[in-house]
N, C-alpha and C. Protein backbone atom coordinates (compact mmCIF):
# COMPACT_ATOMS: atom_id res chain seq x y z
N UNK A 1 0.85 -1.18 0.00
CA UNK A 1 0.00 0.00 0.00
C UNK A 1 0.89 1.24 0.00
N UNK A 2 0.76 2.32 -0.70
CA UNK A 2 1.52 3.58 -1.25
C UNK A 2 1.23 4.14 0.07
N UNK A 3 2.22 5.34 0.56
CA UNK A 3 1.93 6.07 1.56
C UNK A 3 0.59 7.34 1.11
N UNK A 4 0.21 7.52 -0.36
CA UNK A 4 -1.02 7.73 -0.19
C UNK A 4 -2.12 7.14 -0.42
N UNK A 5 -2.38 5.92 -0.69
CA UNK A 5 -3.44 5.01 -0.11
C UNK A 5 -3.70 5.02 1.44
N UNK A 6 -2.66 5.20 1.98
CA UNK A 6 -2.83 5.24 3.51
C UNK A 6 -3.11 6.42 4.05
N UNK A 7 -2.44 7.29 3.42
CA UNK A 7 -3.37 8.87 3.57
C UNK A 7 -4.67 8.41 3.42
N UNK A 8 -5.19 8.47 2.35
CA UNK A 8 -6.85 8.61 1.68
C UNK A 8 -7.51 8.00 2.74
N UNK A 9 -6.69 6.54 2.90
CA UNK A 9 -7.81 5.64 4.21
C UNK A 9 -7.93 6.74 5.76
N UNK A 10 -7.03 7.58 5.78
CA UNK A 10 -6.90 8.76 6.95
C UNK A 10 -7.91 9.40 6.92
N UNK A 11 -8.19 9.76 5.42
CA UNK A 11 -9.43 11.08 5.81
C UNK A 11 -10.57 10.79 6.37
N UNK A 12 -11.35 12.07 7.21
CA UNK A 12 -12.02 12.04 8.18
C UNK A 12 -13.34 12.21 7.50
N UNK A 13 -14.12 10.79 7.41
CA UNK A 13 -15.62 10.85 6.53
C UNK A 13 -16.57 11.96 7.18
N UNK A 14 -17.31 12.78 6.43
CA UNK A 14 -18.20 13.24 7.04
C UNK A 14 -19.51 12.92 7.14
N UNK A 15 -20.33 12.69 8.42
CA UNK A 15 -21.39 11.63 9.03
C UNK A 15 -22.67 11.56 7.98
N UNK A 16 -23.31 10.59 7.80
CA UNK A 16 -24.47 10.69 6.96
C UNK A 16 -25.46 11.68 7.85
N UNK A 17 -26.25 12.28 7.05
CA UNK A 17 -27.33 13.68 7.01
C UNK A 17 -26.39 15.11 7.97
N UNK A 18 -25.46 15.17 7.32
CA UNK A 18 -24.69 16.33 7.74
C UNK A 18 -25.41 17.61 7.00
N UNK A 19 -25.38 17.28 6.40
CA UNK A 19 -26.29 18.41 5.67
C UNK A 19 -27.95 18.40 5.88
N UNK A 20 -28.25 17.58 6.63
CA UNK A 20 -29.53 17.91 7.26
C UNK A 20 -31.09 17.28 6.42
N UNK A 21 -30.93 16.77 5.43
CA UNK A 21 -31.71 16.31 4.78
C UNK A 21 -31.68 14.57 5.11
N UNK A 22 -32.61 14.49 5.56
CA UNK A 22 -32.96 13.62 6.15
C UNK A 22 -32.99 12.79 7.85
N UNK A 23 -32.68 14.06 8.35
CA UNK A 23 -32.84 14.39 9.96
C UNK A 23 -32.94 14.81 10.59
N UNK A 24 -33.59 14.86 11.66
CA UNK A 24 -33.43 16.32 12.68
C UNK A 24 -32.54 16.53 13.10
N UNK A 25 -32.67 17.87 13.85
CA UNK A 25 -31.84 18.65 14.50
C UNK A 25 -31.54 17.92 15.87
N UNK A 26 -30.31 17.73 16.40
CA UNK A 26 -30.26 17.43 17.42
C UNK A 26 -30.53 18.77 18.97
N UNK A 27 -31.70 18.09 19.37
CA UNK A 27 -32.45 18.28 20.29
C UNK A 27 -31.17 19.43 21.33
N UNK A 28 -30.46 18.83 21.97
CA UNK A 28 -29.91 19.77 23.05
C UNK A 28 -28.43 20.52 22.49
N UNK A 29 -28.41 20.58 20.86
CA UNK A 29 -27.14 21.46 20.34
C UNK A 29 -26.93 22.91 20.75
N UNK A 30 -27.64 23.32 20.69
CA UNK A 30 -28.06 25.05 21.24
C UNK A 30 -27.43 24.86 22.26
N UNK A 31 -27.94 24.01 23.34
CA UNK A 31 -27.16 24.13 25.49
C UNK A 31 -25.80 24.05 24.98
N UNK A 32 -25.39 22.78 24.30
CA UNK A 32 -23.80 22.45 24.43
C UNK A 32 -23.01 23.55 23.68
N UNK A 33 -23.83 24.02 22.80
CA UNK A 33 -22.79 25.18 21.80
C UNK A 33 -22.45 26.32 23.07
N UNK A 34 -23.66 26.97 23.73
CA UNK A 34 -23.55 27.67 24.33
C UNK A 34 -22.45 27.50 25.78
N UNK A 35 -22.90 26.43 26.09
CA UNK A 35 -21.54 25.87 27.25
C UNK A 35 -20.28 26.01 26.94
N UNK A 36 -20.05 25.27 25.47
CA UNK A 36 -18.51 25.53 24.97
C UNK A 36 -18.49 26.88 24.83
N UNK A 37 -19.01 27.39 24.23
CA UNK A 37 -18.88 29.24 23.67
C UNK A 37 -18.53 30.03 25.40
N UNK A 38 -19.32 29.69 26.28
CA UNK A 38 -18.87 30.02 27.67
C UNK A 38 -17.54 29.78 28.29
N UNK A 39 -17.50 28.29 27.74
CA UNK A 39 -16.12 27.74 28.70
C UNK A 39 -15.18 28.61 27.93
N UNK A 40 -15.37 28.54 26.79
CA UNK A 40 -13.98 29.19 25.86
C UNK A 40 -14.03 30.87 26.18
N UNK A 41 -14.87 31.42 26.48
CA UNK A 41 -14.71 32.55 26.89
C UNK A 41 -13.82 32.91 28.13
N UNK A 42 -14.12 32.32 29.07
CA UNK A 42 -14.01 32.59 30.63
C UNK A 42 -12.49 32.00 30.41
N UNK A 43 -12.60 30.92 29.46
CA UNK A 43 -10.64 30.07 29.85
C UNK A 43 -9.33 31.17 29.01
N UNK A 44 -10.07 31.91 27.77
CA UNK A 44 -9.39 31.99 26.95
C UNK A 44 -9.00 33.57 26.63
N UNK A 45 -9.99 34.51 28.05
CA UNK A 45 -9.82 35.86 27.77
C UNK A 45 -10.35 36.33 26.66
N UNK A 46 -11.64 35.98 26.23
CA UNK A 46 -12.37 36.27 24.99
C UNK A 46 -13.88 36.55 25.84
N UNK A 47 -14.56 37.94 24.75
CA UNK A 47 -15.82 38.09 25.47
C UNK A 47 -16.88 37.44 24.25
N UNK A 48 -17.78 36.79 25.28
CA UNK A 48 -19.05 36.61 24.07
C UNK A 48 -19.75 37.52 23.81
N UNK A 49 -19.48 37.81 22.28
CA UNK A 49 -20.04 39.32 21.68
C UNK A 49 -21.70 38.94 21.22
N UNK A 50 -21.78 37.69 20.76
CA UNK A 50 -23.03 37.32 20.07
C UNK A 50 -23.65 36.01 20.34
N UNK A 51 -24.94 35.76 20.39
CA UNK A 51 -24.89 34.00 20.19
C UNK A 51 -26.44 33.83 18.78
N UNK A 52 -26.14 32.95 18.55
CA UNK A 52 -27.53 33.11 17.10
C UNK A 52 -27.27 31.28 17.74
N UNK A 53 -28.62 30.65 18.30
CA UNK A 53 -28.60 29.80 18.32
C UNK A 53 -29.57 29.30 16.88
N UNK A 54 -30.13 28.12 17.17
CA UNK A 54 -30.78 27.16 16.12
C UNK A 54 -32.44 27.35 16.26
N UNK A 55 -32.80 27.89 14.85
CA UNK A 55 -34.13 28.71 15.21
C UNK A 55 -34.71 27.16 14.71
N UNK A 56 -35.73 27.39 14.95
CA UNK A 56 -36.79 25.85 14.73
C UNK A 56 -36.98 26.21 12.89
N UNK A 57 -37.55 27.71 12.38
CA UNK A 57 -37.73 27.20 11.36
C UNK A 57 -36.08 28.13 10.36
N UNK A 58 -35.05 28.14 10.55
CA UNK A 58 -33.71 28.88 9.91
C UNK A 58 -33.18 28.04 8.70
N UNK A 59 -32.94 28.22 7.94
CA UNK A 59 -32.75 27.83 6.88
C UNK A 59 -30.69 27.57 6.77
N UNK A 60 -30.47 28.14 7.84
CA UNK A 60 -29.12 27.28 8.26
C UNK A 60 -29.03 26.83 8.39
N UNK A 61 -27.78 25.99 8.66
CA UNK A 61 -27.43 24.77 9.17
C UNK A 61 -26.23 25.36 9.92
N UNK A 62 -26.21 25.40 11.03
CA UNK A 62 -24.73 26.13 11.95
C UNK A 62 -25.82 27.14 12.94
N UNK A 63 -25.08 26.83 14.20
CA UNK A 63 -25.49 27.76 15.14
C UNK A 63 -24.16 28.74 15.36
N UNK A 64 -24.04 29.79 15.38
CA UNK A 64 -22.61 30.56 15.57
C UNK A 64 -22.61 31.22 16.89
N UNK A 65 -21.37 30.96 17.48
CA UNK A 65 -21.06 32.27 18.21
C UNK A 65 -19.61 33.04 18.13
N UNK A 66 -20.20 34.35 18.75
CA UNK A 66 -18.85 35.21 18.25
C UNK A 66 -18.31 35.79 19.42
N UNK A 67 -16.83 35.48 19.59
CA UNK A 67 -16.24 35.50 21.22
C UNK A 67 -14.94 36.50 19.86
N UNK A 68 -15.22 37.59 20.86
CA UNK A 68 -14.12 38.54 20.47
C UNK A 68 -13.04 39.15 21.84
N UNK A 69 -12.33 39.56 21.74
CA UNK A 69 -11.13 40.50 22.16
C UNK A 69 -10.59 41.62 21.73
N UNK A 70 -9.67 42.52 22.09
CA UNK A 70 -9.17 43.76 21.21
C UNK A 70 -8.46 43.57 20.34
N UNK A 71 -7.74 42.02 19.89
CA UNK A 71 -7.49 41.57 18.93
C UNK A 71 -7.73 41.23 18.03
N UNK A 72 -8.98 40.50 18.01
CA UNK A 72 -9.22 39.40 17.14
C UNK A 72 -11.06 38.73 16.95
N UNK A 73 -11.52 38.99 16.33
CA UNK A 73 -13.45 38.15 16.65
C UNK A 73 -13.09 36.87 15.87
N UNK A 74 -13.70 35.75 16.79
CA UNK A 74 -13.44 34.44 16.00
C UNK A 74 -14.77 33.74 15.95
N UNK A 75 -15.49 33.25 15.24
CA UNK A 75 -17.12 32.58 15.12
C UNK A 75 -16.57 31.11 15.55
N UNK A 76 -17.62 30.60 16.41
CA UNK A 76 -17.43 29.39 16.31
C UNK A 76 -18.40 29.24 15.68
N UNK A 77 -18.19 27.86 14.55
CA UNK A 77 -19.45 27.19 13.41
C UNK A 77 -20.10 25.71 14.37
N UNK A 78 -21.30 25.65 14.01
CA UNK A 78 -21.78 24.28 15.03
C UNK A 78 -22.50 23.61 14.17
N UNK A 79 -22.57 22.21 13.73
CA UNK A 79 -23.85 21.68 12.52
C UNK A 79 -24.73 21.69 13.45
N UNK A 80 -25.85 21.91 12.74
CA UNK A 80 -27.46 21.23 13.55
C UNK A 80 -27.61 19.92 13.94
N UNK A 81 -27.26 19.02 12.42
CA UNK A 81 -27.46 17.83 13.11
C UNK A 81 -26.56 16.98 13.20
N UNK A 82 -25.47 17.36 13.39
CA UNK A 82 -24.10 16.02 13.67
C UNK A 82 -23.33 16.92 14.72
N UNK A 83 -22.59 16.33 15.72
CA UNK A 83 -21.63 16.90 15.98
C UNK A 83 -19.85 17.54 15.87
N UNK A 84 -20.64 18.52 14.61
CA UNK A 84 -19.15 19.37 13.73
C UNK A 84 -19.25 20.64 14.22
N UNK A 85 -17.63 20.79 14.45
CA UNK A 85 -17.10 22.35 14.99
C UNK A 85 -16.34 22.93 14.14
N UNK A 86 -16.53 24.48 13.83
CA UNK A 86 -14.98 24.89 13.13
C UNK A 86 -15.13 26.07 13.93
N UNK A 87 -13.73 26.97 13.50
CA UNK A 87 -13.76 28.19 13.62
C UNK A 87 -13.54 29.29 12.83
N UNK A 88 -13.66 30.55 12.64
CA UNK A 88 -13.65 31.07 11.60
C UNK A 88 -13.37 32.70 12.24
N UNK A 89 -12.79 33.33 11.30
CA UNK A 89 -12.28 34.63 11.54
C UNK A 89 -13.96 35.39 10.65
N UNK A 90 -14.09 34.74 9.81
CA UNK A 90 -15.10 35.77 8.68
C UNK A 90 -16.47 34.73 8.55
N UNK A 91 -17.21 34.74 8.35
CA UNK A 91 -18.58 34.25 7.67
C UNK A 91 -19.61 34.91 6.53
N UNK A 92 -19.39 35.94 6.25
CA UNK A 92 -20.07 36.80 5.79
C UNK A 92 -19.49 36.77 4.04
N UNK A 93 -19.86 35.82 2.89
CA UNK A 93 -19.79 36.01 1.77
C UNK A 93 -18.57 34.38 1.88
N UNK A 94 -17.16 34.60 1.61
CA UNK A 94 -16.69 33.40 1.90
C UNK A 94 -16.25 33.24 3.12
N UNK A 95 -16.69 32.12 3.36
CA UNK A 95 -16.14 31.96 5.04
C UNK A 95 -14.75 31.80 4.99
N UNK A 96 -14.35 32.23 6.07
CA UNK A 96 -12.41 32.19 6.25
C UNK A 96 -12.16 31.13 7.28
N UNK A 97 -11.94 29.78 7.49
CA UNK A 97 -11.71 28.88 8.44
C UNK A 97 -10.37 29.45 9.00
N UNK A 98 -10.18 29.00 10.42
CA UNK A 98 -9.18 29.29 11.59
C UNK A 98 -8.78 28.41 12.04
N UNK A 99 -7.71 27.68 12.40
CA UNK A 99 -7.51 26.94 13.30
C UNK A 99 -7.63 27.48 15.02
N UNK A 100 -7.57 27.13 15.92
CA UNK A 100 -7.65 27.44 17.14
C UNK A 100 -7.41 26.15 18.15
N UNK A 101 -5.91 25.76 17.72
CA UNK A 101 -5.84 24.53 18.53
C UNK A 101 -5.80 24.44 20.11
N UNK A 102 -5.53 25.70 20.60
CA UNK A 102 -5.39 26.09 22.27
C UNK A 102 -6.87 26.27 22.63
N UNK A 103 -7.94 26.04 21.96
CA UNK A 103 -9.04 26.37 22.38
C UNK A 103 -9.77 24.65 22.22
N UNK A 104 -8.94 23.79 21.41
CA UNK A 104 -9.76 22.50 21.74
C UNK A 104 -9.17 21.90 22.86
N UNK A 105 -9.11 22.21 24.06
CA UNK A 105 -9.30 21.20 25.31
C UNK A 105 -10.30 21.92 25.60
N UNK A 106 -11.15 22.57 25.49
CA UNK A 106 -12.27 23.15 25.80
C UNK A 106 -13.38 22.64 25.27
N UNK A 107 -13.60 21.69 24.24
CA UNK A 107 -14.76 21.43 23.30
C UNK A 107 -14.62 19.65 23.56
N UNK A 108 -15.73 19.33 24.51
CA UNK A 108 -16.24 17.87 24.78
C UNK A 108 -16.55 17.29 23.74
N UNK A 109 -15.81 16.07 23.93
CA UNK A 109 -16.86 14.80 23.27
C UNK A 109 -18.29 14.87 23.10
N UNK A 110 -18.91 14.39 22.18
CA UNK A 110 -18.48 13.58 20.59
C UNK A 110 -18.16 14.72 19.70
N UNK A 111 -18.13 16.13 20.15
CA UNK A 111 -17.62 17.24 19.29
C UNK A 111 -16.23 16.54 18.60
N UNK A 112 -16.40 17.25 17.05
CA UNK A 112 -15.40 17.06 16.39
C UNK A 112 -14.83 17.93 15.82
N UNK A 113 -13.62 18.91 15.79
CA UNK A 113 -13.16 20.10 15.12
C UNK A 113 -12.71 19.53 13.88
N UNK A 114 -13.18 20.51 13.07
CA UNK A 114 -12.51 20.34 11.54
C UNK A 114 -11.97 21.13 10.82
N UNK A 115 -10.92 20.86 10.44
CA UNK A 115 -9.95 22.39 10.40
C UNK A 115 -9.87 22.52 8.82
N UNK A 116 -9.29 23.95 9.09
CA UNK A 116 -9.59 24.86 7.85
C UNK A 116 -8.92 24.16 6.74
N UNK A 117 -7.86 23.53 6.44
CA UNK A 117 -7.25 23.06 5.63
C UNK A 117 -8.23 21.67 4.73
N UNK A 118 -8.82 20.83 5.72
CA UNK A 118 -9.88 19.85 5.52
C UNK A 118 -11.55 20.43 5.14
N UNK A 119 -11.63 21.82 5.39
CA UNK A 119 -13.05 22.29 5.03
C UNK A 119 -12.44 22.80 3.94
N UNK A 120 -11.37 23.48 2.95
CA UNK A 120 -11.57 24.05 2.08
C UNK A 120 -10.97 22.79 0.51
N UNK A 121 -11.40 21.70 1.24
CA UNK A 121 -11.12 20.82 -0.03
C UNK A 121 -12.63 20.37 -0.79
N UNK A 122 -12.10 20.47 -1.79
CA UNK A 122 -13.40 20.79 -3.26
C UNK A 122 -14.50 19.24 -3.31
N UNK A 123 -15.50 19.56 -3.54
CA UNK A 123 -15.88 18.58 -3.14
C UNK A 123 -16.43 18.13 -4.72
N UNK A 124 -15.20 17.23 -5.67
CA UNK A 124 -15.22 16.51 -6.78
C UNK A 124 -14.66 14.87 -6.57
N UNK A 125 -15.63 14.43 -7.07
CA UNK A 125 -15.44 13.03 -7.24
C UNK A 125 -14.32 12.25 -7.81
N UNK A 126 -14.03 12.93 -8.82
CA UNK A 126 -12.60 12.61 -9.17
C UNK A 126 -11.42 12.46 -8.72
N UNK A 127 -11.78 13.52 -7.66
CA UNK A 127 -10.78 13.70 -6.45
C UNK A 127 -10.36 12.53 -5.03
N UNK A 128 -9.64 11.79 -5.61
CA UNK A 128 -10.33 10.35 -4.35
C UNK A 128 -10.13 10.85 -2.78
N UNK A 129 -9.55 12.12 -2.17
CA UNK A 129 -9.81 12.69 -0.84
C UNK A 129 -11.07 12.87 -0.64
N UNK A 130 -11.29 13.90 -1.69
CA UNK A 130 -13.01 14.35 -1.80
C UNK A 130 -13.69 13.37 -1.41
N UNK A 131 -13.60 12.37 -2.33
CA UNK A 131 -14.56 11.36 -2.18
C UNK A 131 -14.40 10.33 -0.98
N UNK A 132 -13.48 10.02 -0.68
CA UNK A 132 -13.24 9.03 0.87
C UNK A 132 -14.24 10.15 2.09
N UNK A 133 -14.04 11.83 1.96
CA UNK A 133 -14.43 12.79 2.80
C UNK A 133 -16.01 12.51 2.84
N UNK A 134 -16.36 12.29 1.53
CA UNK A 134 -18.14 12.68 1.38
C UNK A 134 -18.52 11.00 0.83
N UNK A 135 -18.31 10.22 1.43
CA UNK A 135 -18.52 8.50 1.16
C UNK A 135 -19.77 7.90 1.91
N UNK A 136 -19.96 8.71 3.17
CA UNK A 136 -20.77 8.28 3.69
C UNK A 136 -22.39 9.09 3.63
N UNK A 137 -22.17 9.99 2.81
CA UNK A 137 -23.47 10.78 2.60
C UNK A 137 -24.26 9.94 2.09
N UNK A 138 -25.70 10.79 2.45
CA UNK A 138 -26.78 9.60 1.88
C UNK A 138 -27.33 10.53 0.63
N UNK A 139 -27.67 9.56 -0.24
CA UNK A 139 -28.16 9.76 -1.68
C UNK A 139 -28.76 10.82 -1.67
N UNK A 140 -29.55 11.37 -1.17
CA UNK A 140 -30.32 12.97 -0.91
C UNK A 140 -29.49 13.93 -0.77
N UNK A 141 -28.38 13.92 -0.13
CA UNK A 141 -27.46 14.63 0.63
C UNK A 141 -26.58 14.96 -0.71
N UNK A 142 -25.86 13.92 -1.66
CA UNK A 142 -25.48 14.42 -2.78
C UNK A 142 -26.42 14.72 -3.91
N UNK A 143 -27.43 14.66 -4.05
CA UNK A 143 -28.74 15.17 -4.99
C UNK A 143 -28.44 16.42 -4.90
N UNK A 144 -28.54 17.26 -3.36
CA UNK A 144 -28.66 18.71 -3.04
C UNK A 144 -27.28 19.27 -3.18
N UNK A 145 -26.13 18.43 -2.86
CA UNK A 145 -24.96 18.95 -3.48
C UNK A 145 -24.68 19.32 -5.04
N UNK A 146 -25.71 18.31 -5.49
CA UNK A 146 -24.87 18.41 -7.18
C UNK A 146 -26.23 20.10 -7.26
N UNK A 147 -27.24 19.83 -6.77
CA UNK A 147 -28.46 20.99 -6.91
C UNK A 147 -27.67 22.18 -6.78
N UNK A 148 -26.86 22.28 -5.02
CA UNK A 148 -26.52 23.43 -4.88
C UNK A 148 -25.04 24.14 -5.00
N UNK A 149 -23.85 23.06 -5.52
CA UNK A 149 -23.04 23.46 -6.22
C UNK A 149 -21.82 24.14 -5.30
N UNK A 150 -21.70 23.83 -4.06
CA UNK A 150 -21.17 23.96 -3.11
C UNK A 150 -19.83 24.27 -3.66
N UNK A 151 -18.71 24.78 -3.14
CA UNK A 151 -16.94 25.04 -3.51
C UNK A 151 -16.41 24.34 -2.44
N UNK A 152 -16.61 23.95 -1.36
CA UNK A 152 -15.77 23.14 -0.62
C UNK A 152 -16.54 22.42 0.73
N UNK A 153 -16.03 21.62 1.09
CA UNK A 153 -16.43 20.63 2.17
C UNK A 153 -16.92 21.41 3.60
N UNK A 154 -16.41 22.85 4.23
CA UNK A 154 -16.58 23.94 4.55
C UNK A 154 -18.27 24.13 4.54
N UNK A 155 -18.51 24.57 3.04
CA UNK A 155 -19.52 25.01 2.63
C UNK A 155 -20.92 23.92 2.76
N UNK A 156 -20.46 22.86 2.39
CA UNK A 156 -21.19 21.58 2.58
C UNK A 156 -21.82 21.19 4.12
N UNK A 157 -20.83 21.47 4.86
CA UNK A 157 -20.71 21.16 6.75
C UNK A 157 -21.70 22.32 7.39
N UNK A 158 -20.92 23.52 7.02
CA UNK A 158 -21.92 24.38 7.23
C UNK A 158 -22.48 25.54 6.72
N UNK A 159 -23.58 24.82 5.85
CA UNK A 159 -24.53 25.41 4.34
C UNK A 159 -24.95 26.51 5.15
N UNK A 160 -25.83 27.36 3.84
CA UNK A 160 -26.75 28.22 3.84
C UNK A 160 -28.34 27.89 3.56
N UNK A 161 -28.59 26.83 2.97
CA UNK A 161 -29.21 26.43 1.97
C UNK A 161 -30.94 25.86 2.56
N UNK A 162 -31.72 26.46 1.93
CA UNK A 162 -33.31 26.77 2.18
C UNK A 162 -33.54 25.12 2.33
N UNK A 163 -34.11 24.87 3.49
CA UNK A 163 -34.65 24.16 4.04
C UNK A 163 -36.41 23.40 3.75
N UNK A 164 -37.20 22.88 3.42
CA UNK A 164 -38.32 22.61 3.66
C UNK A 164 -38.95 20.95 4.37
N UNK A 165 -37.69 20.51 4.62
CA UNK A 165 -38.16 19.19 5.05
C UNK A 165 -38.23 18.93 6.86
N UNK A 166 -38.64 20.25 6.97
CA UNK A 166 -38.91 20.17 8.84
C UNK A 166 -39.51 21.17 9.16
């Protein structure tokens, strides 16, 4: 086996109905986002400037919060219905992913951070990362991908994209 066959088998699948079509919202995401968004405040010398939790009918997918300083505002991204984290300096037009590795001993299990380097890979089939990444989606889930034409795995995790099946 090539040392990238053994890469590819590395990459980190992303969970079936990540994109939300075909499940609900998990029930207590809002408490835990908000807990982490707290803990990371109080540990990390950051104030919570904002919180936009998970409206029943929002056509997002991501609950955000925004913990700033005189430095720096960083969003945390949350899926609705899986447990995916990123962070982000920008959201507004293209999102700008962040790493923030001093801030994950702060973010509990089954949370999973996914970093900027792994959200901004393209999500083409041809591509066998791509595809080991998005393997486990369910057939609906790539219907609305090929529909909505997404630029990266990022965008896919945490869409914009109009909702009607809840």
């Amino acid at each position: 086996m090539s040392s990238n066959e053994l890469n590819i088998k590395n990459i980190y699948q992303i969970p079936p109905f990540t994109t939300g079509f075909g499940k609900n919202p998990i029930s207590n995401q809002v408490k835990l986002l908000a807990e982490i968004a707290t803990k990371i405040a109080q540990n990390a010398d950051f104030e919570l400037i904002a919180y936009e939790g998970f409206e029943e009918k929002t056509a997002y997918n991501y609950g955000k919060v925004v913990l700033g300083n005189a430095e720096e505002e960083i969003f945390i991204l949350c899926n609705r219905f899986v447990t995916l984290l990123a962070f982000a300096k920008e959201i507004s037009g293209n999102t700008v992913f962040v790493e923030k590795a001093e801030w994950e001993k702060w973010i509990p299990k089954p949370f999973e951070i996914l970093k900027p380097d792994y959200l901004a890979i393209r999500p083409d089939a041809d591509d066998p990362v791509a595809a080991r990444a998005l393997a486990l989606l369910d057939y609906s889930e790539f219907a609305e991908i090929v529909y909505q034409m997404p630029e990266t795995i990022g965008e896919i995790v945490f869409n914009h994209w109009q909702r009607n099946n809840y």
